[in-house]
C-alpha atoms as a PDB file:
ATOM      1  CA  UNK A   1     -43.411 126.380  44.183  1.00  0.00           C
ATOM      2  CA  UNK A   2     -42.692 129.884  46.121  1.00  0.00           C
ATOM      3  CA  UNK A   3     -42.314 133.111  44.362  1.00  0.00           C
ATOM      4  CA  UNK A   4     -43.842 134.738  41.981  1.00  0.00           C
ATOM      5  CA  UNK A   5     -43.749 133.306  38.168  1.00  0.00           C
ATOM      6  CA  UNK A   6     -45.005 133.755  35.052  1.00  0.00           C
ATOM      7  CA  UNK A   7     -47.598 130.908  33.243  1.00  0.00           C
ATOM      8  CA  UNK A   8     -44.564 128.461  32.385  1.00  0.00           C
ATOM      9  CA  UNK A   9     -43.096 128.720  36.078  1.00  0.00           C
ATOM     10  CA  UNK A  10     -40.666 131.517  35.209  1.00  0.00           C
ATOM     11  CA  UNK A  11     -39.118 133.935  37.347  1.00  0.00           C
ATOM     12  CA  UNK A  12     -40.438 137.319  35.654  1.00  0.00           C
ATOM     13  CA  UNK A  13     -37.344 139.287  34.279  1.00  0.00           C
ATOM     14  CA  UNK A  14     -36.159 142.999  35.779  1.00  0.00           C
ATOM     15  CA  UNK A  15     -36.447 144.422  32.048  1.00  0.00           C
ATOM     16  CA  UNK A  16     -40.083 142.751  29.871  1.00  0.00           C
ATOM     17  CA  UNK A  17     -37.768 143.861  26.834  1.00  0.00           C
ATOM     18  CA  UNK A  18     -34.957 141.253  27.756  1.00  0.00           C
ATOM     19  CA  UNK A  19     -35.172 137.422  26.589  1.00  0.00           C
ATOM     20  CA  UNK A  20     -35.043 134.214  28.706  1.00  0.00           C
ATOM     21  CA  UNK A  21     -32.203 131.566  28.299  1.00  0.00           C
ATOM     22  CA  UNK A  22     -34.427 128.135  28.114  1.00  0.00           C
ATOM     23  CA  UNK A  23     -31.342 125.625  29.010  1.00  0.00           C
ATOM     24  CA  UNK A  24     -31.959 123.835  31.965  1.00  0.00           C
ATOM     25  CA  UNK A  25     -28.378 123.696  32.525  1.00  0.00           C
ATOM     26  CA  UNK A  26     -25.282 125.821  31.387  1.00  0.00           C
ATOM     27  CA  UNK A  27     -23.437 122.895  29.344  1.00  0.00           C
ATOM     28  CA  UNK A  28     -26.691 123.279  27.120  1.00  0.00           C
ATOM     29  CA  UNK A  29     -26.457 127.222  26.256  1.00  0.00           C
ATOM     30  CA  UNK A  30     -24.974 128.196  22.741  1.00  0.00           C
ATOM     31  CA  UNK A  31     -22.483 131.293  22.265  1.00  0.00           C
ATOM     32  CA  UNK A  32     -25.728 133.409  21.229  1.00  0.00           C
ATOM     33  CA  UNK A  33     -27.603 132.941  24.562  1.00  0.00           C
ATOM     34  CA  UNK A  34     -24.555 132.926  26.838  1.00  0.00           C
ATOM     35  CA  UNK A  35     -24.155 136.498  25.046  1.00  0.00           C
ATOM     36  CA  UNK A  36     -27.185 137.743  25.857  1.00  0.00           C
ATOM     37  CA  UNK A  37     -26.936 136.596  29.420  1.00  0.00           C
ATOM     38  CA  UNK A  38     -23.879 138.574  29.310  1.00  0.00           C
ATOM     39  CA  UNK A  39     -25.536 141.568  27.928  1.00  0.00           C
ATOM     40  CA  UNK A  40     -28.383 141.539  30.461  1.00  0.00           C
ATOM     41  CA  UNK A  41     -26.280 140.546  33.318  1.00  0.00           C
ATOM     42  CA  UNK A  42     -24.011 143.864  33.198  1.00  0.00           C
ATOM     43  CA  UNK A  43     -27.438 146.177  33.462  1.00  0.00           C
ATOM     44  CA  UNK A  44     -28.697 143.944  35.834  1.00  0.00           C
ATOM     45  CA  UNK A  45     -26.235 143.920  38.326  1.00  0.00           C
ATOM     46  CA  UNK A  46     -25.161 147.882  37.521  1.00  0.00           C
ATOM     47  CA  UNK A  47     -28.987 148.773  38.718  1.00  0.00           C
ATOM     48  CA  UNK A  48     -29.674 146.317  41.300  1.00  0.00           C
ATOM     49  CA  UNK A  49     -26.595 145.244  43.272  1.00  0.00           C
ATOM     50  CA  UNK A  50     -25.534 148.651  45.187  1.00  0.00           C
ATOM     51  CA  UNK A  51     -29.582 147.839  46.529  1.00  0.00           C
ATOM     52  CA  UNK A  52     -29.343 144.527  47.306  1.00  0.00           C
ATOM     53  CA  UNK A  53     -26.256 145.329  49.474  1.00  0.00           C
ATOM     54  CA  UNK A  54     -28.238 147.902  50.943  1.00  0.00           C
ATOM     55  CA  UNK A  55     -31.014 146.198  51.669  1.00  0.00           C
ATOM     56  CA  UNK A  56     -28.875 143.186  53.238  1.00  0.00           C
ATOM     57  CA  UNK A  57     -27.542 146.016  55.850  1.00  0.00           C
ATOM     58  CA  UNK A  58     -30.590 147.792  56.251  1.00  0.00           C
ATOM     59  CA  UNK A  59     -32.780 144.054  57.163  1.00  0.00           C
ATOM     60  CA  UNK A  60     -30.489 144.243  60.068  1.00  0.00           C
ATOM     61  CA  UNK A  61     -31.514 147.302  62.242  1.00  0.00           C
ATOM     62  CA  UNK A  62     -33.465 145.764  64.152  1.00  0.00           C
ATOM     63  CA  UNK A  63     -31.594 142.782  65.386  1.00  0.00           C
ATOM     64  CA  UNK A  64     -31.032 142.049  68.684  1.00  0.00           C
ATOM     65  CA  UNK A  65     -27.422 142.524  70.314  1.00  0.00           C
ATOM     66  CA  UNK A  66     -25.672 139.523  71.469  1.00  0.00           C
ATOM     67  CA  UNK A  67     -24.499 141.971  74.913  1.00  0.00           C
ATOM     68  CA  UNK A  68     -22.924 145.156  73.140  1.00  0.00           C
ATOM     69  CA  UNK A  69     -24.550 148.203  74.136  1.00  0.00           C
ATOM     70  CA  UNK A  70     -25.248 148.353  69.809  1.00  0.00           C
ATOM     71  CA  UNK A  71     -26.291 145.879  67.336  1.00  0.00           C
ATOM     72  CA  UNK A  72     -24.065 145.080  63.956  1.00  0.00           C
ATOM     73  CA  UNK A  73     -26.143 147.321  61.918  1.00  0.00           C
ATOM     74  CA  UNK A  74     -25.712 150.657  64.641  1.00  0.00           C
ATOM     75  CA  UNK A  75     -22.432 149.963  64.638  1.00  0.00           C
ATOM     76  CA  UNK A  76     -21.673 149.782  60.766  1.00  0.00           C
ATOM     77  CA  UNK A  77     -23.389 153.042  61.240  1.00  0.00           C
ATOM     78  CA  UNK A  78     -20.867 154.401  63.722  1.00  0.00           C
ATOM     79  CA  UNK A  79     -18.027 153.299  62.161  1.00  0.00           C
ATOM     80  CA  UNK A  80     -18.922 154.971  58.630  1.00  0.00           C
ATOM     81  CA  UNK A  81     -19.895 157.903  60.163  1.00  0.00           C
ATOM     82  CA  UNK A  82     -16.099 158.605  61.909  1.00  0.00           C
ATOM     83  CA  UNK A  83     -14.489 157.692  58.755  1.00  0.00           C
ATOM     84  CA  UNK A  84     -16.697 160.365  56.925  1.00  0.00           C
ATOM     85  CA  UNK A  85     -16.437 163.099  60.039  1.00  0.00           C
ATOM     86  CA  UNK A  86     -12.220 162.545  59.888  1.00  0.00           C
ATOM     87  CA  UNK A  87     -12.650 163.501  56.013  1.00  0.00           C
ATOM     88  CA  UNK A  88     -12.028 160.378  54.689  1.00  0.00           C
ATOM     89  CA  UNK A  89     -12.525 159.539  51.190  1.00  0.00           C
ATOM     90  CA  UNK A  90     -15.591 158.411  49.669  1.00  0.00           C
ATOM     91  CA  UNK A  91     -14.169 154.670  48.807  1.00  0.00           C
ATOM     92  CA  UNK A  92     -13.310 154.166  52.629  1.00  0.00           C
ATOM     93  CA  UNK A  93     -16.261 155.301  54.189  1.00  0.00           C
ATOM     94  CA  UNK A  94     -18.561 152.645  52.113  1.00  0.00           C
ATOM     95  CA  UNK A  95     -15.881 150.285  53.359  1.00  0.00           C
ATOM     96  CA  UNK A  96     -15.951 151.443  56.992  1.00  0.00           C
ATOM     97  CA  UNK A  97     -20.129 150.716  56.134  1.00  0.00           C
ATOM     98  CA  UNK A  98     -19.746 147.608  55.138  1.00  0.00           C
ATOM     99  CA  UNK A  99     -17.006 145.847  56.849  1.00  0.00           C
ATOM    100  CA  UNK A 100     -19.089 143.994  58.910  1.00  0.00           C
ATOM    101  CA  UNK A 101     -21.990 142.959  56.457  1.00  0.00           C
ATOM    102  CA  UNK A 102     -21.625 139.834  56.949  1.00  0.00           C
ATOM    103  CA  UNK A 103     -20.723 139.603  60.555  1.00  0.00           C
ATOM    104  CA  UNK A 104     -23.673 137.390  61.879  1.00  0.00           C
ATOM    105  CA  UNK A 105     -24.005 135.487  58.869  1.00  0.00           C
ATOM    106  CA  UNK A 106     -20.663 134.624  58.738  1.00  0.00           C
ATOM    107  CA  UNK A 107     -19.120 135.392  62.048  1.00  0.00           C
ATOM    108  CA  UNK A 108     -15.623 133.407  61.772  1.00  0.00           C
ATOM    109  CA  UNK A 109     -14.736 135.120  58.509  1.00  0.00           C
ATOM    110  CA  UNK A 110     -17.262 138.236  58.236  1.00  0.00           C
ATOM    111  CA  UNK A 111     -13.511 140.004  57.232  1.00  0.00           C
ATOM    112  CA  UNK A 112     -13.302 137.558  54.393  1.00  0.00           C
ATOM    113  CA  UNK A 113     -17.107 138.039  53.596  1.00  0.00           C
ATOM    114  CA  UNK A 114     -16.572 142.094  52.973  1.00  0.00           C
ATOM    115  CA  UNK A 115     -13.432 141.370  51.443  1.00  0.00           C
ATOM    116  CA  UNK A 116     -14.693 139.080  48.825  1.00  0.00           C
ATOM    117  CA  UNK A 117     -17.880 141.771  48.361  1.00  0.00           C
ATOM    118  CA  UNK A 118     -16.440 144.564  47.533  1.00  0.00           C
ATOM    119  CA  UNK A 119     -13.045 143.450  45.836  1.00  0.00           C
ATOM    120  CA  UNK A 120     -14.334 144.427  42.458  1.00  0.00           C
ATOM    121  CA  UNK A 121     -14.703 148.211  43.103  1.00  0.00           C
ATOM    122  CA  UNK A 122     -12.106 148.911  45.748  1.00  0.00           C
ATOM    123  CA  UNK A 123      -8.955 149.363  46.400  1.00  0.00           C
ATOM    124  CA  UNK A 124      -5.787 146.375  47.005  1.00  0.00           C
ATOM    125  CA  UNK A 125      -4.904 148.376  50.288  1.00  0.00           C
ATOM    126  CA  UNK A 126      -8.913 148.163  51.626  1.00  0.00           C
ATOM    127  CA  UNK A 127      -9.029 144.708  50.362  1.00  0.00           C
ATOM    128  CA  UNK A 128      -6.559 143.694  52.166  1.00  0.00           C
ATOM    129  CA  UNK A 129      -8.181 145.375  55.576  1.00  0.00           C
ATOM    130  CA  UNK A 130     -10.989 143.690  55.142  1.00  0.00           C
ATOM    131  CA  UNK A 131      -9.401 140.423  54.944  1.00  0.00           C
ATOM    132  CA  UNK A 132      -7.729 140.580  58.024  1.00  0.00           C
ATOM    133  CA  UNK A 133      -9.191 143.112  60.040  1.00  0.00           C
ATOM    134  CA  UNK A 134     -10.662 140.308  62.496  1.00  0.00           C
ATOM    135  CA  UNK A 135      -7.153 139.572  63.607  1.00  0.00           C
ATOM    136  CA  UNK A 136      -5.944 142.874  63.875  1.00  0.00           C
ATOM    137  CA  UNK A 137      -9.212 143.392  66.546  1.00  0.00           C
ATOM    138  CA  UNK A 138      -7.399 140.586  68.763  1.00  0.00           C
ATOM    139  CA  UNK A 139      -4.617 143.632  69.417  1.00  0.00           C
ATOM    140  CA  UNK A 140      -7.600 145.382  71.281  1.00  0.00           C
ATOM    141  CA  UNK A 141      -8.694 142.368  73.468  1.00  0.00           C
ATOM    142  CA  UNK A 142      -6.507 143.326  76.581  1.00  0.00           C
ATOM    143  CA  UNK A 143      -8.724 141.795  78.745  1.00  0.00           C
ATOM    144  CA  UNK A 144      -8.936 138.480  77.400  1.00  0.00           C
ATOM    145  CA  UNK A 145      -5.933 136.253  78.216  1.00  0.00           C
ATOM    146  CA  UNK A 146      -7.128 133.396  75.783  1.00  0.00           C
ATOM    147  CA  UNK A 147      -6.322 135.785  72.308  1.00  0.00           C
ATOM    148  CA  UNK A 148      -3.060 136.368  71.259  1.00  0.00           C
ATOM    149  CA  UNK A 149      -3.133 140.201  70.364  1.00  0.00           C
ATOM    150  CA  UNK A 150       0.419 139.789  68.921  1.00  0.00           C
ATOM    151  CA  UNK A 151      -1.292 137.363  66.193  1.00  0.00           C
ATOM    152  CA  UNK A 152      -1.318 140.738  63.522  1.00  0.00           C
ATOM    153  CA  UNK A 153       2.273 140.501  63.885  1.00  0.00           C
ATOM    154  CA  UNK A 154       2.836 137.915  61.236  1.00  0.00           C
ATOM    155  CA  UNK A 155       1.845 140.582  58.332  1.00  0.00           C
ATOM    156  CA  UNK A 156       4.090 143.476  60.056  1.00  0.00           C
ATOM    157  CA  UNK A 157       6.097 144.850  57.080  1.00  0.00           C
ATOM    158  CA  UNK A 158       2.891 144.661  54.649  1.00  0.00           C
ATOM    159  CA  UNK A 159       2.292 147.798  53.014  1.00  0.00           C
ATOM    160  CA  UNK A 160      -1.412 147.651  54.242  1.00  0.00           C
ATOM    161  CA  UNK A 161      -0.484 146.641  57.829  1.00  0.00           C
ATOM    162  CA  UNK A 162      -0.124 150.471  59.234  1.00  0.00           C
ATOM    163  CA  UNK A 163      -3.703 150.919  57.318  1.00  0.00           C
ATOM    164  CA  UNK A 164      -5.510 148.060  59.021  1.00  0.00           C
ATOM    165  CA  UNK A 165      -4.347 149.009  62.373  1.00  0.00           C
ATOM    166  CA  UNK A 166      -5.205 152.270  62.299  1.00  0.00           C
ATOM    167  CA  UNK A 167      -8.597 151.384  60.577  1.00  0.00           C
ATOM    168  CA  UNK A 168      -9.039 149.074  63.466  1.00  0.00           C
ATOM    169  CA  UNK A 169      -8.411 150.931  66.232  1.00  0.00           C
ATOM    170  CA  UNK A 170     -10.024 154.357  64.661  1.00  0.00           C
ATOM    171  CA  UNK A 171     -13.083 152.980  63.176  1.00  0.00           C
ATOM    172  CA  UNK A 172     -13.912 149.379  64.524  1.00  0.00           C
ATOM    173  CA  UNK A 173     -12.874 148.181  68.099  1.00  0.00           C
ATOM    174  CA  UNK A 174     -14.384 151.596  69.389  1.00  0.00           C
ATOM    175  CA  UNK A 175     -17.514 152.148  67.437  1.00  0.00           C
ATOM    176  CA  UNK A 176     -20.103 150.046  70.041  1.00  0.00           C
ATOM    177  CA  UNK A 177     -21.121 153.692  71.774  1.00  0.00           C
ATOM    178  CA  UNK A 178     -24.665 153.390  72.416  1.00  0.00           C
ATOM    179  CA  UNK A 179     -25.166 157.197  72.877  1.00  0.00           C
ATOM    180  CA  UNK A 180     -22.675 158.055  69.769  1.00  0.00           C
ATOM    181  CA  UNK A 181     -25.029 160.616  67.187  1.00  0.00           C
ATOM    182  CA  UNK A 182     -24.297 158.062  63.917  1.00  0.00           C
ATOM    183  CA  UNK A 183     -25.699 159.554  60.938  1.00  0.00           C
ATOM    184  CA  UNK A 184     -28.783 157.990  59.032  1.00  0.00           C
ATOM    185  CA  UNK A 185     -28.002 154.646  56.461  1.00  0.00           C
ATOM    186  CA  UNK A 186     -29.594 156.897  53.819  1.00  0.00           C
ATOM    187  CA  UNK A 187     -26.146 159.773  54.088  1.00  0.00           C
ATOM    188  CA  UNK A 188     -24.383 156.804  52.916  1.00  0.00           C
ATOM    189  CA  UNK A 189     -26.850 155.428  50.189  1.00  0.00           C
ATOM    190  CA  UNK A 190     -25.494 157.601  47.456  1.00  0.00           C
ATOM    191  CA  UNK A 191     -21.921 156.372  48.058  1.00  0.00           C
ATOM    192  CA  UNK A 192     -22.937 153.048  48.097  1.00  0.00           C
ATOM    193  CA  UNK A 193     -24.500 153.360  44.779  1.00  0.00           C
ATOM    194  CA  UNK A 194     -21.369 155.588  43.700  1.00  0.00           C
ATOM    195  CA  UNK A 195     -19.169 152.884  44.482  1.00  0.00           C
ATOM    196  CA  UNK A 196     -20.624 150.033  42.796  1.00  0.00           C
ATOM    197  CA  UNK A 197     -21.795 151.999  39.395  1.00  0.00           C
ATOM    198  CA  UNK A 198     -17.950 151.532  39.312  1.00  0.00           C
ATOM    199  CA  UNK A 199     -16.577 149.194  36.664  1.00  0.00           C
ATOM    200  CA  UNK A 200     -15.749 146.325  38.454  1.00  0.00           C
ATOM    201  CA  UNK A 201     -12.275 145.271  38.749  1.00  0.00           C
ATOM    202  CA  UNK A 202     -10.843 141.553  37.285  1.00  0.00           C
ATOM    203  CA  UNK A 203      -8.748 140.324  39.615  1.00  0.00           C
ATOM    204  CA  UNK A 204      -6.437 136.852  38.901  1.00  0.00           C
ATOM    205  CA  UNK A 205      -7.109 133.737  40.818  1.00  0.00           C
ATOM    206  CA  UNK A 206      -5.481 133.895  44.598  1.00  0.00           C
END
């Protein structure tokens, strides 16, 4: 067994006040303990989750780059910084953060990744960026003859399509500037925290 836990093999809990649930498996909670993992679960993830997001970007500054002249992290970095120098709002530049979180987890659908992290607490039009933003880089790719940069041109029409293009071309395919003066993760900490103190947002099945 890894971690730490307490005498009976429990994971400790993030408040000594709060109670355990001692099902082994949901089908065996009652109403009463389902509500007080409901109860605990809103504080828990209103304190903790804007960190654990940060934390996921931060454990990747020092990462090696693959050949860019910056890593993922430097470049989430760059690309938040823009958005907040143009005098965006406060939403957008968390998003500009985050948009690649998960890129090298995930690299094939790091758009979807974003997307699907910060749908709760954003908005429809910078949901939808982040779900297709990968495509819209292929527009950029001039020198590759094996991408089809006219792929984006299936969504033209969308009311989010100007958005993501501009968003694209602004704050993503450009941000890999190895001598570019990004500002510090910690500028950005208080928006992150901002953003996700936010109630989250219940969105129907896709």
């Amino acid at each position: 067994m890894t971690g730490k836990t307490d005498l009976q093999g429990r994971t400790p809990l993030a408040d000594p006040n709060w109670a355990y649930v001692e099902g082994p498996s949901l089908e065996e909670y009652t109403a009463a303990e389902l509500a007080v993992l409901e109860r605990q679960r809103i504080v828990y993830f209103a304190e903790r989750q804007a960190a654990d997001v940060l934390r996921m970007l931060a454990g990747s500054a020092d990462d090696p780059s693959f050949g860019y002249p910056v890593n993922n992290y430097r470049h989430c970095l760059q690309s938040a910084t823009m958005a907040l120098r143009d005098g965006l709002d406060e939403e957008t530049v968390v998003v500009a953060l985050l948009h690649d979180i998960g890129f090298v987890a995930s690299p094939t659908a790091h758009g979807a990744v974003a997307a699907a992290l910060l749908r709760p607490y954003i908005s429809a039009t910078n949901h939808w960026m982040l779900l297709h933003h990968q495509v819209f880089q292929d527009y950029h790719m001039v020198g590759d003859p094996r991408v089809d940069r006219d792929a984006r041109e299936r969504w033209r029409g969308h009311a989010s399509f100007e958005w993501t293009a501009r968003f694209v071309a602004r704050y993503d395919q450009n941000a890999m500037d190895a001598s570019y003066d990004a500002l510090p993760l910690g500028t950005f900490e208080p928006m992150v925290r901002r953003l996700f103190a936010r109630p989250p947002q219940r969105f129907p099945p896709d």
